[in-house]
PDB file of N, CA and C in Angstrom:
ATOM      1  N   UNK A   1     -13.270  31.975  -4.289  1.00  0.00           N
ATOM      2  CA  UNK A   1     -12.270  31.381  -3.433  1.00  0.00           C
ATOM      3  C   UNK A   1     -11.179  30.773  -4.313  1.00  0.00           C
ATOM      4  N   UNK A   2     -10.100  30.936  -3.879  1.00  0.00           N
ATOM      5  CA  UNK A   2      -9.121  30.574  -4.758  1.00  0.00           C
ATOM      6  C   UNK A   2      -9.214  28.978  -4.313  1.00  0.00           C
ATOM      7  N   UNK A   3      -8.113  28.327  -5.410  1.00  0.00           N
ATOM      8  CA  UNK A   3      -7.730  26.968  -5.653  1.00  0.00           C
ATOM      9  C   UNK A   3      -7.284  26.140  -4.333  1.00  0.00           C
ATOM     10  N   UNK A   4      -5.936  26.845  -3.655  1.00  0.00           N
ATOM     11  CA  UNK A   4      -5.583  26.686  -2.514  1.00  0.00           C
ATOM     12  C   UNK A   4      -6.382  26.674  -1.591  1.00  0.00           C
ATOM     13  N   UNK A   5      -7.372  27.683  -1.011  1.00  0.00           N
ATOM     14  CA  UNK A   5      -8.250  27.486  -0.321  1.00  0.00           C
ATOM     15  C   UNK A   5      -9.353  26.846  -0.499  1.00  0.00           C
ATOM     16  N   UNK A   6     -10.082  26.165  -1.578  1.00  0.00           N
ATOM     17  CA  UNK A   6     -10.828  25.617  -1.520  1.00  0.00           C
ATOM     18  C   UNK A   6     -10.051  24.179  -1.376  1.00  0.00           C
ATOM     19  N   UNK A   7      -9.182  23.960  -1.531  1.00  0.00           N
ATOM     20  CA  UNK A   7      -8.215  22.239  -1.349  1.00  0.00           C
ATOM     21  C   UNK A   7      -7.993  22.305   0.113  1.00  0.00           C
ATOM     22  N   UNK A   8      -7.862  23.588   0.934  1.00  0.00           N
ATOM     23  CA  UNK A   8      -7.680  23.217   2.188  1.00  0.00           C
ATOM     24  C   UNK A   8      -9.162  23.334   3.340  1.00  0.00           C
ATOM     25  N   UNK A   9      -9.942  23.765   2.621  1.00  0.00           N
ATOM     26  CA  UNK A   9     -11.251  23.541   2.967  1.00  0.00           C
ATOM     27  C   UNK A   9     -11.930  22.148   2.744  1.00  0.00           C
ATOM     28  N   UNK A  10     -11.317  21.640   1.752  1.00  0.00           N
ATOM     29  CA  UNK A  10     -11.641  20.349   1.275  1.00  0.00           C
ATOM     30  C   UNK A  10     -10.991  19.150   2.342  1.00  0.00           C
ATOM     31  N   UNK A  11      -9.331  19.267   2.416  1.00  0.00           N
ATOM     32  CA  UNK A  11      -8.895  18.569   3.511  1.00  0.00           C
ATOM     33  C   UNK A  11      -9.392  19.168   4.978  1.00  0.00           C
ATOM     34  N   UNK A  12      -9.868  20.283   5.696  1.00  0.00           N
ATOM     35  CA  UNK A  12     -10.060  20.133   6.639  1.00  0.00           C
ATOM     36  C   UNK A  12     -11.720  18.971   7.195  1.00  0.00           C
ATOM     37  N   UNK A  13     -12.369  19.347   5.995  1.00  0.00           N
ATOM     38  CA  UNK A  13     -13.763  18.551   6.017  1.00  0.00           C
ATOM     39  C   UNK A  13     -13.522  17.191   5.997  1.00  0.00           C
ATOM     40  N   UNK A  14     -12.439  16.766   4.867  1.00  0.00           N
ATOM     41  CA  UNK A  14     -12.598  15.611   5.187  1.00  0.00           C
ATOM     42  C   UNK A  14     -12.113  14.815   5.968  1.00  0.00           C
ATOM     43  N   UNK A  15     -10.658  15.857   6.609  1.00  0.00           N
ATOM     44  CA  UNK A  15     -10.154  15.069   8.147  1.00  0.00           C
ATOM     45  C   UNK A  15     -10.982  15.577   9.373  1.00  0.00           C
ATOM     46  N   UNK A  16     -11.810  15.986   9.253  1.00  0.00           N
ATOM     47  CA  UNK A  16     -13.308  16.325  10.396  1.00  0.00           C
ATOM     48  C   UNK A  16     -13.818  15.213  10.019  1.00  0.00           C
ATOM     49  N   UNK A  17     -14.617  14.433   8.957  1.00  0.00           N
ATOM     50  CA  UNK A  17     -15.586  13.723   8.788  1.00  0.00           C
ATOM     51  C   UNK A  17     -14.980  12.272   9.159  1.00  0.00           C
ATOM     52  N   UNK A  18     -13.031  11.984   8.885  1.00  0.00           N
ATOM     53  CA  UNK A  18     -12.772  10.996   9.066  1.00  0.00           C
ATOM     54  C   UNK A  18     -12.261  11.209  10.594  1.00  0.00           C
ATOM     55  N   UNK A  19     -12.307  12.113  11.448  1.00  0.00           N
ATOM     56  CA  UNK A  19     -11.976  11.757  13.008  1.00  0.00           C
ATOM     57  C   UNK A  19     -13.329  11.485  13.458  1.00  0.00           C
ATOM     58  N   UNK A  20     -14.411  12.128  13.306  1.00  0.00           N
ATOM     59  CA  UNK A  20     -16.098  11.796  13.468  1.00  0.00           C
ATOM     60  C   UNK A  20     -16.471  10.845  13.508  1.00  0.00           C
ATOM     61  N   UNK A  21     -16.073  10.185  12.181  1.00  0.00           N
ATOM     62  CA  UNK A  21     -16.302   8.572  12.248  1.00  0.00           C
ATOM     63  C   UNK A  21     -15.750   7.773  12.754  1.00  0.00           C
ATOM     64  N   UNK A  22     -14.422   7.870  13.263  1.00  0.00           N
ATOM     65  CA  UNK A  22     -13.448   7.200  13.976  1.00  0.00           C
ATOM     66  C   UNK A  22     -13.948   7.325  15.364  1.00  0.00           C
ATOM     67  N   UNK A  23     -14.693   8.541  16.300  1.00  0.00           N
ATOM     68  CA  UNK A  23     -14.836   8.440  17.419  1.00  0.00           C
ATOM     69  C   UNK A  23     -16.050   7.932  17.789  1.00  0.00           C
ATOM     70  N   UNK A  24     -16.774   8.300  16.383  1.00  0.00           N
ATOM     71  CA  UNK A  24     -18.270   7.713  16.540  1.00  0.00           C
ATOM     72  C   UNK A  24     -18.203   5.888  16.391  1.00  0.00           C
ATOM     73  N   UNK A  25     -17.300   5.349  15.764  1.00  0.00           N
ATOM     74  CA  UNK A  25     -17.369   3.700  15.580  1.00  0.00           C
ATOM     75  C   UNK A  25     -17.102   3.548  17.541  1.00  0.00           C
ATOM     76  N   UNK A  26     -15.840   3.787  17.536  1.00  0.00           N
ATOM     77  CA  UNK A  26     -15.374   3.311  18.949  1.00  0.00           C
ATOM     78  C   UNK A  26     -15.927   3.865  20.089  1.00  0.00           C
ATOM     79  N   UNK A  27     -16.650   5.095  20.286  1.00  0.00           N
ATOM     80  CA  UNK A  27     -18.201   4.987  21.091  1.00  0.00           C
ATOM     81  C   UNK A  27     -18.916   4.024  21.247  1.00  0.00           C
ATOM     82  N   UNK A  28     -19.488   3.987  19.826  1.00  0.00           N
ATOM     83  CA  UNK A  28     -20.442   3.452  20.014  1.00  0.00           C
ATOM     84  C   UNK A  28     -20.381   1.555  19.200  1.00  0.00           C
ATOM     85  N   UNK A  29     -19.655   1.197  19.257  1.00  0.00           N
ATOM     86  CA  UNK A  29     -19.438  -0.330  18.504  1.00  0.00           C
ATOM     87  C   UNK A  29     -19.210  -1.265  20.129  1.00  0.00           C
ATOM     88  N   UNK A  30     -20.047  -2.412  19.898  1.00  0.00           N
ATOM     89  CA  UNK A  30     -20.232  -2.886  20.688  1.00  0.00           C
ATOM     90  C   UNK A  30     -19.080  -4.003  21.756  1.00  0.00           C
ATOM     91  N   UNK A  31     -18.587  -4.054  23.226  1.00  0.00           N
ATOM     92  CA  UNK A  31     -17.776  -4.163  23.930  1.00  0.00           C
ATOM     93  C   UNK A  31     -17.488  -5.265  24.226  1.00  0.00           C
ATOM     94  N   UNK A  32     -17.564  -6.711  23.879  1.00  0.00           N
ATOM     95  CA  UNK A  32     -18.128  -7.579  24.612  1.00  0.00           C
ATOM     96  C   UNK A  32     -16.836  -9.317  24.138  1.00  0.00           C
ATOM     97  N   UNK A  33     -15.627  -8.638  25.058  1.00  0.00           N
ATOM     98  CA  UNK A  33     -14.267  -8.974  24.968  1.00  0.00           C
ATOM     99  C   UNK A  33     -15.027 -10.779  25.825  1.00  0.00           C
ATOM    100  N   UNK A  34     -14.479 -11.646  24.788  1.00  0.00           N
ATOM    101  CA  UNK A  34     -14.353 -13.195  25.136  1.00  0.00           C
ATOM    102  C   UNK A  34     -12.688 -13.850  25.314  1.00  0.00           C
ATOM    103  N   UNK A  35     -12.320 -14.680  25.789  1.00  0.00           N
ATOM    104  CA  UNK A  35     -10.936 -15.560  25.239  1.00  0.00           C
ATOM    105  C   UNK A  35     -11.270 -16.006  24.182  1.00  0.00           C
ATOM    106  N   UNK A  36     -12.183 -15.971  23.292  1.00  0.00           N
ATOM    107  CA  UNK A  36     -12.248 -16.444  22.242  1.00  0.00           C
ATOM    108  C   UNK A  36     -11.416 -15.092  21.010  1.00  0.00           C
ATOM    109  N   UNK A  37     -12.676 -14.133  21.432  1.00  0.00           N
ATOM    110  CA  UNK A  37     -12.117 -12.858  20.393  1.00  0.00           C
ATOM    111  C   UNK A  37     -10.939 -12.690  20.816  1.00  0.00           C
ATOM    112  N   UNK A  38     -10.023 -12.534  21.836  1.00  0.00           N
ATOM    113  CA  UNK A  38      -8.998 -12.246  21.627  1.00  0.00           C
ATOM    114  C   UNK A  38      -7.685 -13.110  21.246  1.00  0.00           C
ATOM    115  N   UNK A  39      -8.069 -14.244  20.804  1.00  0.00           N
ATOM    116  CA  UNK A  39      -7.145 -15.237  20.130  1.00  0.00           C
ATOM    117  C   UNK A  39      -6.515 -14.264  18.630  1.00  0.00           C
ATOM    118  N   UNK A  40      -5.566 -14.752  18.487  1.00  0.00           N
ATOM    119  CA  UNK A  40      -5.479 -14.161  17.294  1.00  0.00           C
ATOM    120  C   UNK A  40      -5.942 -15.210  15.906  1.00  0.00           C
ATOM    121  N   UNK A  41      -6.512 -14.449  15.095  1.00  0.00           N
ATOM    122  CA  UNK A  41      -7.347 -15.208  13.909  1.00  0.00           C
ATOM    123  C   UNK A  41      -6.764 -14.259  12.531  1.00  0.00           C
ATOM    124  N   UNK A  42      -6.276 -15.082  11.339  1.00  0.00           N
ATOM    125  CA  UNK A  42      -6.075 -14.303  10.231  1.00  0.00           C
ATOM    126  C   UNK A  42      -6.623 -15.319   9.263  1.00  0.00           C
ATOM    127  N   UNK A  43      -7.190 -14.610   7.829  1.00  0.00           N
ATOM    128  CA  UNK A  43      -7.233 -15.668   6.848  1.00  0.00           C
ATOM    129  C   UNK A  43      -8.588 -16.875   7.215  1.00  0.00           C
ATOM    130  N   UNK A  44      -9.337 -16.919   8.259  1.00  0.00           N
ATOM    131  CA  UNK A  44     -10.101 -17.958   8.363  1.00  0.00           C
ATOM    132  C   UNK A  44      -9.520 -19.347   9.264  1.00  0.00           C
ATOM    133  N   UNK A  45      -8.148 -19.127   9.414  1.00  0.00           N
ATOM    134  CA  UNK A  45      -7.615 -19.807  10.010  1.00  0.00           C
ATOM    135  C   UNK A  45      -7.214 -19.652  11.298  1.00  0.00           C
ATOM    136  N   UNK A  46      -7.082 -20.317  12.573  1.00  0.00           N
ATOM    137  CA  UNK A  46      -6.917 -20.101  13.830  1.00  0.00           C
ATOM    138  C   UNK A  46      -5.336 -20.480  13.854  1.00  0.00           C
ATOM    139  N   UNK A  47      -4.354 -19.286  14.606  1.00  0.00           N
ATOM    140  CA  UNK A  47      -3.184 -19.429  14.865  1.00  0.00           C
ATOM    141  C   UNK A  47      -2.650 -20.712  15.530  1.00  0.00           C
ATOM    142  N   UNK A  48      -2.156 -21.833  14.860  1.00  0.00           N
ATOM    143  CA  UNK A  48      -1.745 -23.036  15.829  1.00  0.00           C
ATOM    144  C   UNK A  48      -0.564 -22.973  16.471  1.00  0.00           C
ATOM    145  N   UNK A  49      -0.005 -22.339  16.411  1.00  0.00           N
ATOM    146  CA  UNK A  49       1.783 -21.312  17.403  1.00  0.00           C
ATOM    147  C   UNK A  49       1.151 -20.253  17.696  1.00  0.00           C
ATOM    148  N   UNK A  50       2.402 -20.364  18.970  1.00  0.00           N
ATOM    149  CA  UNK A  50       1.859 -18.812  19.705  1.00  0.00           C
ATOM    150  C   UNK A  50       2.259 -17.751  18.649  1.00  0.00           C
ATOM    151  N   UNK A  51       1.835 -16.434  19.542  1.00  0.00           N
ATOM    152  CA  UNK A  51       1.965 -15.625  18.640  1.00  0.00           C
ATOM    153  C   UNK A  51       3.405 -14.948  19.193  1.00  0.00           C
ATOM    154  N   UNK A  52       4.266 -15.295  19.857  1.00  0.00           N
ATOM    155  CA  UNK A  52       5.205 -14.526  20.171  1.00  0.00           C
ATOM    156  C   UNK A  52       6.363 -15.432  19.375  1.00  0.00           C
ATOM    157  N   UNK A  53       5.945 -16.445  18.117  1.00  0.00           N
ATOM    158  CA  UNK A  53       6.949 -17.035  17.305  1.00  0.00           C
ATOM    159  C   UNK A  53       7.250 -16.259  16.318  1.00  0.00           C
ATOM    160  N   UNK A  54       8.636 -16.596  15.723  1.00  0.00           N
ATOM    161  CA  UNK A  54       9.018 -15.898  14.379  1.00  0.00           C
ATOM    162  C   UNK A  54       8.372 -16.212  13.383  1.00  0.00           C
ATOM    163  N   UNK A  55       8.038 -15.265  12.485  1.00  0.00           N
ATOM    164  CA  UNK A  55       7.317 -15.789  11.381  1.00  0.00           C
ATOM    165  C   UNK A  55       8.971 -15.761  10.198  1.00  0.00           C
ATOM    166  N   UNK A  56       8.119 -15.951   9.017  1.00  0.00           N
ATOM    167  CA  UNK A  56       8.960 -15.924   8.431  1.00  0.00           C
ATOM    168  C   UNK A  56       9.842 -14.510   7.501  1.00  0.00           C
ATOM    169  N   UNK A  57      11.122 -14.310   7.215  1.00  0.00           N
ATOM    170  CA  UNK A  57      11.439 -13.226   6.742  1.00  0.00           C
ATOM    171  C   UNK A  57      10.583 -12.899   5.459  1.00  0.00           C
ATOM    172  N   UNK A  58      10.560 -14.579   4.745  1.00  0.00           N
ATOM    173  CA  UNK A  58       9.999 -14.214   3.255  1.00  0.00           C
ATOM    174  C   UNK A  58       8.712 -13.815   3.190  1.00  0.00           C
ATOM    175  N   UNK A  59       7.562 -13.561   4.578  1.00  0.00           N
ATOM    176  CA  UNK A  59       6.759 -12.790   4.636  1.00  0.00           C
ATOM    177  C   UNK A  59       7.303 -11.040   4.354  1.00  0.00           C
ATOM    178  N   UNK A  60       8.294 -10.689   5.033  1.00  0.00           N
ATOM    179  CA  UNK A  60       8.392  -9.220   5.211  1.00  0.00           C
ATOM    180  C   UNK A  60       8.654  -8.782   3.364  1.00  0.00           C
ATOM    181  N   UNK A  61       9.857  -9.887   3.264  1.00  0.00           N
ATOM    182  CA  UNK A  61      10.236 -10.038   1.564  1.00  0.00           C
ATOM    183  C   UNK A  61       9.141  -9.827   0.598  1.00  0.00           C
ATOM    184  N   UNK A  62       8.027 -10.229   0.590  1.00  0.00           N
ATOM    185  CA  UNK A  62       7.283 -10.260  -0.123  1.00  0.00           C
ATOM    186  C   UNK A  62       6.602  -8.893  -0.267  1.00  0.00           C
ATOM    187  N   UNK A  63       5.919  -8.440   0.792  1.00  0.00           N
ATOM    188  CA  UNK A  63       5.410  -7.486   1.230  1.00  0.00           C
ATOM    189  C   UNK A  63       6.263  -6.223   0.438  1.00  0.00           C
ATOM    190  N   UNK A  64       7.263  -5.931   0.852  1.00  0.00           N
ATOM    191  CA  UNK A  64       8.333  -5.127   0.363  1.00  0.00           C
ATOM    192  C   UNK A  64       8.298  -5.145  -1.132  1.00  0.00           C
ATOM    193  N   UNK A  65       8.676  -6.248  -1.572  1.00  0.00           N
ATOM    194  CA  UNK A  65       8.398  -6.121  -3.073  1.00  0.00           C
ATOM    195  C   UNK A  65       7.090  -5.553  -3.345  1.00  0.00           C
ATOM    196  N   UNK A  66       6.441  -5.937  -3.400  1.00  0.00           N
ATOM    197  CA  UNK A  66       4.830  -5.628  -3.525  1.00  0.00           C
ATOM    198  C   UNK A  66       5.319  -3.979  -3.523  1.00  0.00           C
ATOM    199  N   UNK A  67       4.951  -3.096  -2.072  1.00  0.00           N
ATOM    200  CA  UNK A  67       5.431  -1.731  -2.270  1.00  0.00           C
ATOM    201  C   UNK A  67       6.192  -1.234  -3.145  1.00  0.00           C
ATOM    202  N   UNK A  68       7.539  -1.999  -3.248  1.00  0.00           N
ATOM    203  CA  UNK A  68       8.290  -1.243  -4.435  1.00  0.00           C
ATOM    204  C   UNK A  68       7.508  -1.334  -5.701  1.00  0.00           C
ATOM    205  N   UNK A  69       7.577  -2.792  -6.010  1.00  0.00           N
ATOM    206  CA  UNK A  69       6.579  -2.327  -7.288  1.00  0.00           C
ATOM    207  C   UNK A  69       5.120  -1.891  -7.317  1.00  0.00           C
ATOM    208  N   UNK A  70       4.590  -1.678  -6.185  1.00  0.00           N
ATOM    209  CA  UNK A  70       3.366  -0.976  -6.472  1.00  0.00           C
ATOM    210  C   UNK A  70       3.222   0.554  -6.511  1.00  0.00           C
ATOM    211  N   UNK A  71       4.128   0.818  -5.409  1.00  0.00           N
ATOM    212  CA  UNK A  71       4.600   2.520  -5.774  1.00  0.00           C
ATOM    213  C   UNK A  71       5.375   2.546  -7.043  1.00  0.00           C
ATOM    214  N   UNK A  72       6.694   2.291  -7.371  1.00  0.00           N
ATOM    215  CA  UNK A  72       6.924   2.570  -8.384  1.00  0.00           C
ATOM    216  C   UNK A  72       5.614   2.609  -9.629  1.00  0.00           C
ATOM    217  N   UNK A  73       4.820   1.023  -9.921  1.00  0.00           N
ATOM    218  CA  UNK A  73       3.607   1.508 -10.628  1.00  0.00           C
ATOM    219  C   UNK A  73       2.954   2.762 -10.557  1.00  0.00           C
ATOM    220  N   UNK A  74       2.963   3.381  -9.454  1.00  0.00           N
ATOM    221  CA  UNK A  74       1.770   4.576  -9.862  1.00  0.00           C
ATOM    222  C   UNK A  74       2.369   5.600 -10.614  1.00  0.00           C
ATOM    223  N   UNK A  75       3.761   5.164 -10.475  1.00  0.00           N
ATOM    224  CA  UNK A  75       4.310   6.789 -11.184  1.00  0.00           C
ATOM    225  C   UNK A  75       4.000   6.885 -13.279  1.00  0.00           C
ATOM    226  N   UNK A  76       3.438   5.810 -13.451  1.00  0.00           N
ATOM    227  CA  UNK A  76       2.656   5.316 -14.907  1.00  0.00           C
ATOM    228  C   UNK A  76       1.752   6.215 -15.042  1.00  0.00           C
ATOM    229  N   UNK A  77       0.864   6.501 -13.933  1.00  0.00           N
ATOM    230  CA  UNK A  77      -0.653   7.173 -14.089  1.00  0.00           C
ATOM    231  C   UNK A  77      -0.364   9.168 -14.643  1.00  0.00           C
ATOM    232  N   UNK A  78       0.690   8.948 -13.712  1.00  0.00           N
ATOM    233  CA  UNK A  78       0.767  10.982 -13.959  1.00  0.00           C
ATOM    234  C   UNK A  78       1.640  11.190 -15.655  1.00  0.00           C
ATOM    235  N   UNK A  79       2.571  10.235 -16.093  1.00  0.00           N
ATOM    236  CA  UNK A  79       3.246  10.030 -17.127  1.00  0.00           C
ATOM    237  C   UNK A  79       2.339   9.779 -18.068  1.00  0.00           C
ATOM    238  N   UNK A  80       1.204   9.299 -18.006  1.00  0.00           N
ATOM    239  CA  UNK A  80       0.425   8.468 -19.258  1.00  0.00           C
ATOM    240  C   UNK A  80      -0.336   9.746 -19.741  1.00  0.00           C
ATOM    241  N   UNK A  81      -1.171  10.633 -18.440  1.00  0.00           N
ATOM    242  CA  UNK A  81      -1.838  11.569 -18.166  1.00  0.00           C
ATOM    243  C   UNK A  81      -1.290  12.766 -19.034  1.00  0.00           C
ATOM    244  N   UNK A  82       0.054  12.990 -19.243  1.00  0.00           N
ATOM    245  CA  UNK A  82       0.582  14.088 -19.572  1.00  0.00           C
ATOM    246  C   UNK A  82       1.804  13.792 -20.853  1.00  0.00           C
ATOM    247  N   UNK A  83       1.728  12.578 -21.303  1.00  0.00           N
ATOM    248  CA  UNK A  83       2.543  12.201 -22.543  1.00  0.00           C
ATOM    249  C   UNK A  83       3.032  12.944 -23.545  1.00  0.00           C
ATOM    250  N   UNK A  84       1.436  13.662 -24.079  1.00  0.00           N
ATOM    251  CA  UNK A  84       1.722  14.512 -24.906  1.00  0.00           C
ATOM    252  C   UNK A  84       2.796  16.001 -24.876  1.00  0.00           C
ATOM    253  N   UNK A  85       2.244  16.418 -23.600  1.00  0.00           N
ATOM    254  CA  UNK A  85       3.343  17.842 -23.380  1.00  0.00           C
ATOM    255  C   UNK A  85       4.337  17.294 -22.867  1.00  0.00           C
ATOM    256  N   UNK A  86       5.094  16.104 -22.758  1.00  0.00           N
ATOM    257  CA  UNK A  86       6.248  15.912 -21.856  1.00  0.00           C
ATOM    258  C   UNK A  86       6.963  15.389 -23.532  1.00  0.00           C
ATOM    259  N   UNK A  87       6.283  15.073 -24.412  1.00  0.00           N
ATOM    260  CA  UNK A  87       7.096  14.554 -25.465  1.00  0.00           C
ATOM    261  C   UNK A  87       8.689  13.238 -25.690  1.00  0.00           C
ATOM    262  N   UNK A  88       9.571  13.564 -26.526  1.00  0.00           N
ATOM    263  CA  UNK A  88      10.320  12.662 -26.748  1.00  0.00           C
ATOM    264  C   UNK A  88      11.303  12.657 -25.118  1.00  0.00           C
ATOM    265  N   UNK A  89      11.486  13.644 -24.950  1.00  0.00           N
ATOM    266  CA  UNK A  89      12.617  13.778 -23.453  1.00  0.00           C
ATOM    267  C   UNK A  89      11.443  12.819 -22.372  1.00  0.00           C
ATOM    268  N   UNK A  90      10.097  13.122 -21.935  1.00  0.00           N
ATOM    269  CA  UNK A  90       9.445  12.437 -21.304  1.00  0.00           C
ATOM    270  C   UNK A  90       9.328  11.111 -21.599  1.00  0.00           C
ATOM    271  N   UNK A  91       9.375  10.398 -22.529  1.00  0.00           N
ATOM    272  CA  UNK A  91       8.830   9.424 -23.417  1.00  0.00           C
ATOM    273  C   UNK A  91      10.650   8.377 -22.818  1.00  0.00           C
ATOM    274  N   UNK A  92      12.025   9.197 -23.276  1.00  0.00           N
ATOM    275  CA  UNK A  92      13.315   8.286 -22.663  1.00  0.00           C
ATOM    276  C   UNK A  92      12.976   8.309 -21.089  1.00  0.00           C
ATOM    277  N   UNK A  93      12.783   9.137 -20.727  1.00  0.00           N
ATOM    278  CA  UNK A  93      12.539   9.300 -18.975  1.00  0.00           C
ATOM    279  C   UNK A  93      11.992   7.979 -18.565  1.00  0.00           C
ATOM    280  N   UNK A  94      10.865   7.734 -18.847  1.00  0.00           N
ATOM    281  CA  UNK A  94       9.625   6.891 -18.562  1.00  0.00           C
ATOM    282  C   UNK A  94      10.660   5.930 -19.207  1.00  0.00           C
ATOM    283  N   UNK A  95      11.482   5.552 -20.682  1.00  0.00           N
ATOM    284  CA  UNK A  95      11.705   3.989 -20.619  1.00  0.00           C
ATOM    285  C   UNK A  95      12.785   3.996 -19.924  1.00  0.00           C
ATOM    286  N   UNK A  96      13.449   4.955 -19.574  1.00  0.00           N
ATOM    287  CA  UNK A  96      14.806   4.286 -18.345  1.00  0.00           C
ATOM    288  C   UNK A  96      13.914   4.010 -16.592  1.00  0.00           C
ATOM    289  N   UNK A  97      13.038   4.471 -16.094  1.00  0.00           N
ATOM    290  CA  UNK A  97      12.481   4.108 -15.774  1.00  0.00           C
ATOM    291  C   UNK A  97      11.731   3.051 -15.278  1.00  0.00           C
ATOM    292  N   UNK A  98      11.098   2.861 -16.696  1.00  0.00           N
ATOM    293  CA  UNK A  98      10.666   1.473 -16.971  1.00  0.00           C
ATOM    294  C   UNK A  98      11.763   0.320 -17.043  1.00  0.00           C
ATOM    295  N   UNK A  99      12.709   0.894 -17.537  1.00  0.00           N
ATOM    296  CA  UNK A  99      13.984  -0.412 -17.550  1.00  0.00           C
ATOM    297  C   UNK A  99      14.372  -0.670 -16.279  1.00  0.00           C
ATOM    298  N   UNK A 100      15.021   0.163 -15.052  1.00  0.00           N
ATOM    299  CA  UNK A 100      15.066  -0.181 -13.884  1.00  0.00           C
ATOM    300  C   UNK A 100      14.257  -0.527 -13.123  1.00  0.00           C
ATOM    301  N   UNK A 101      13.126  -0.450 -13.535  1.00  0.00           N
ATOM    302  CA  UNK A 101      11.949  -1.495 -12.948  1.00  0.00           C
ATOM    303  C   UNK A 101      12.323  -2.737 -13.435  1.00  0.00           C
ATOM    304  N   UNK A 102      12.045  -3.324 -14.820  1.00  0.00           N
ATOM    305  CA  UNK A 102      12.431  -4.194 -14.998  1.00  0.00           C
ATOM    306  C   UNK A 102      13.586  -5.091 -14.493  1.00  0.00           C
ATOM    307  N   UNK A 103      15.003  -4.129 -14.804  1.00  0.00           N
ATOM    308  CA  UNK A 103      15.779  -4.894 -13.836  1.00  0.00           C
ATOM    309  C   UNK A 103      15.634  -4.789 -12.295  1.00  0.00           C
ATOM    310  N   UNK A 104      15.049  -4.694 -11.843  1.00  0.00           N
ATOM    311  CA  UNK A 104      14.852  -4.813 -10.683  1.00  0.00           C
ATOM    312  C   UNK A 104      13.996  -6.563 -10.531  1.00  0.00           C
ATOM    313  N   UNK A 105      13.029  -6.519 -11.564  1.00  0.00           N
ATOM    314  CA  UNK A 105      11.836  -7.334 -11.192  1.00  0.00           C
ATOM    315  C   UNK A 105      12.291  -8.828 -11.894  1.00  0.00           C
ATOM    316  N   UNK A 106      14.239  -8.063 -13.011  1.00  0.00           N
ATOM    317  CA  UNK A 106      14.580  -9.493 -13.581  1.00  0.00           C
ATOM    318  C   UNK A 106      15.493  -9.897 -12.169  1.00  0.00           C
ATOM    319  N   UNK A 107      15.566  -9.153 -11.646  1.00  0.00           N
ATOM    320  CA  UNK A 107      16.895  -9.477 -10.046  1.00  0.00           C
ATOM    321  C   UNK A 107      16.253 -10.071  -9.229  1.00  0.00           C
ATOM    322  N   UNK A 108      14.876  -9.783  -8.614  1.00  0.00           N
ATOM    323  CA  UNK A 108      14.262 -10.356  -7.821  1.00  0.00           C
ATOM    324  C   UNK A 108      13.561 -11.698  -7.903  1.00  0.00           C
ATOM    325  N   UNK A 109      13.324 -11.643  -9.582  1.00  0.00           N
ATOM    326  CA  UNK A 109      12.571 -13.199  -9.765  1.00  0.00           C
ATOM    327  C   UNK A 109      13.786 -14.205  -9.917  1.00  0.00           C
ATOM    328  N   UNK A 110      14.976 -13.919 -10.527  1.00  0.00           N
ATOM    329  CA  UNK A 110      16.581 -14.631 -10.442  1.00  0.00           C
ATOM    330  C   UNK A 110      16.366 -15.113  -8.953  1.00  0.00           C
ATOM    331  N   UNK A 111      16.681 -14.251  -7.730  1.00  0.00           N
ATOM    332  CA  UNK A 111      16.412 -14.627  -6.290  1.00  0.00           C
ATOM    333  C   UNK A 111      15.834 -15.572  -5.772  1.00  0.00           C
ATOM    334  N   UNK A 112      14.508 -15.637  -6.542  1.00  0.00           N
ATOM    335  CA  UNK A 112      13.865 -16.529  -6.062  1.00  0.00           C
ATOM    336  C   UNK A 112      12.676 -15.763  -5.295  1.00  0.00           C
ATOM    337  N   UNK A 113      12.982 -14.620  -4.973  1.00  0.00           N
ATOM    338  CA  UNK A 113      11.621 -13.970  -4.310  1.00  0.00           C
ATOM    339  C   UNK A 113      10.030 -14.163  -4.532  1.00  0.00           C
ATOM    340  N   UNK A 114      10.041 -14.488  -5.879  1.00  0.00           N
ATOM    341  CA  UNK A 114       8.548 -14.504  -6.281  1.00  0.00           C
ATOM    342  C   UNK A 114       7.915 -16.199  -6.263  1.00  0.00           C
ATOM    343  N   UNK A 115       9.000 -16.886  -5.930  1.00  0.00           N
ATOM    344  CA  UNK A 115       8.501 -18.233  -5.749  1.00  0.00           C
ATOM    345  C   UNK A 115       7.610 -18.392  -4.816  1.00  0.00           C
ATOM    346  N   UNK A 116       6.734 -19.250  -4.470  1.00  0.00           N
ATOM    347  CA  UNK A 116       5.462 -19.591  -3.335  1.00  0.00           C
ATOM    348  C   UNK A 116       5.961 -20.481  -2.879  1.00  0.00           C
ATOM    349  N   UNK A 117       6.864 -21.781  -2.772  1.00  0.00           N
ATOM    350  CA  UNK A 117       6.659 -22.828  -2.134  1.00  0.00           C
ATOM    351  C   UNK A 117       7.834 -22.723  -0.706  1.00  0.00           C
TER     352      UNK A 117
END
């Protein structure tokens, strides 16, 4: 069997095994709706505002960063993986790269984004 077909034999099994389990939890997981469970609860902590208040932007802010730099991070793993055959042209790639990450991450901490308080 070729390459292709065994990768799409591979994804059909495993999006079979993950709808299976998805119909099999919510079958069969147990029903038993209180005013309690349906409060909203995050963190250990019980919501003291309703939930139809604004939260804050510098939640979404944060979040966002996170993605950018966490996607951008992965693109490290396939570059590190293949260093050798990508050589000196791969090697400037990866530090301009790496530099607009950086400025990115010197722009955002300037902002103030990464502050907690």
């Amino acid at each position: 069997m070729s390459a292709v077909g065994m990768l799409a034999l591979y994804l059909t099994i495993a999006a079979g095994l993950a709808g299976t389990f998805m119909l099999l939890a919510g079958r069969l997981s147990p029903k038993k709706p209180t005013p309690a469970k349906s409060k909203p609860y995050e963190c250990g902590v019980s919501e003291a505002q309703p939930t139809q208040a604004r939260w804050p932007v510098r939640f979404a802010l944060v979040a966002m960063l996170f993605l950018v730099f966490d996607v951008e991070g992965l693109f490290f793993y396939p570059w590190a993986v293949q260093i050798r055959e990508l050589g000196v042209q791969g090697l400037l790639a990866m530090g301009s790269f790496f530099a607009v990450l950086g400025v990115g991450y010197i722009y955002a901490r300037g902002r103030g984004a990464l502050r907690w308080h």
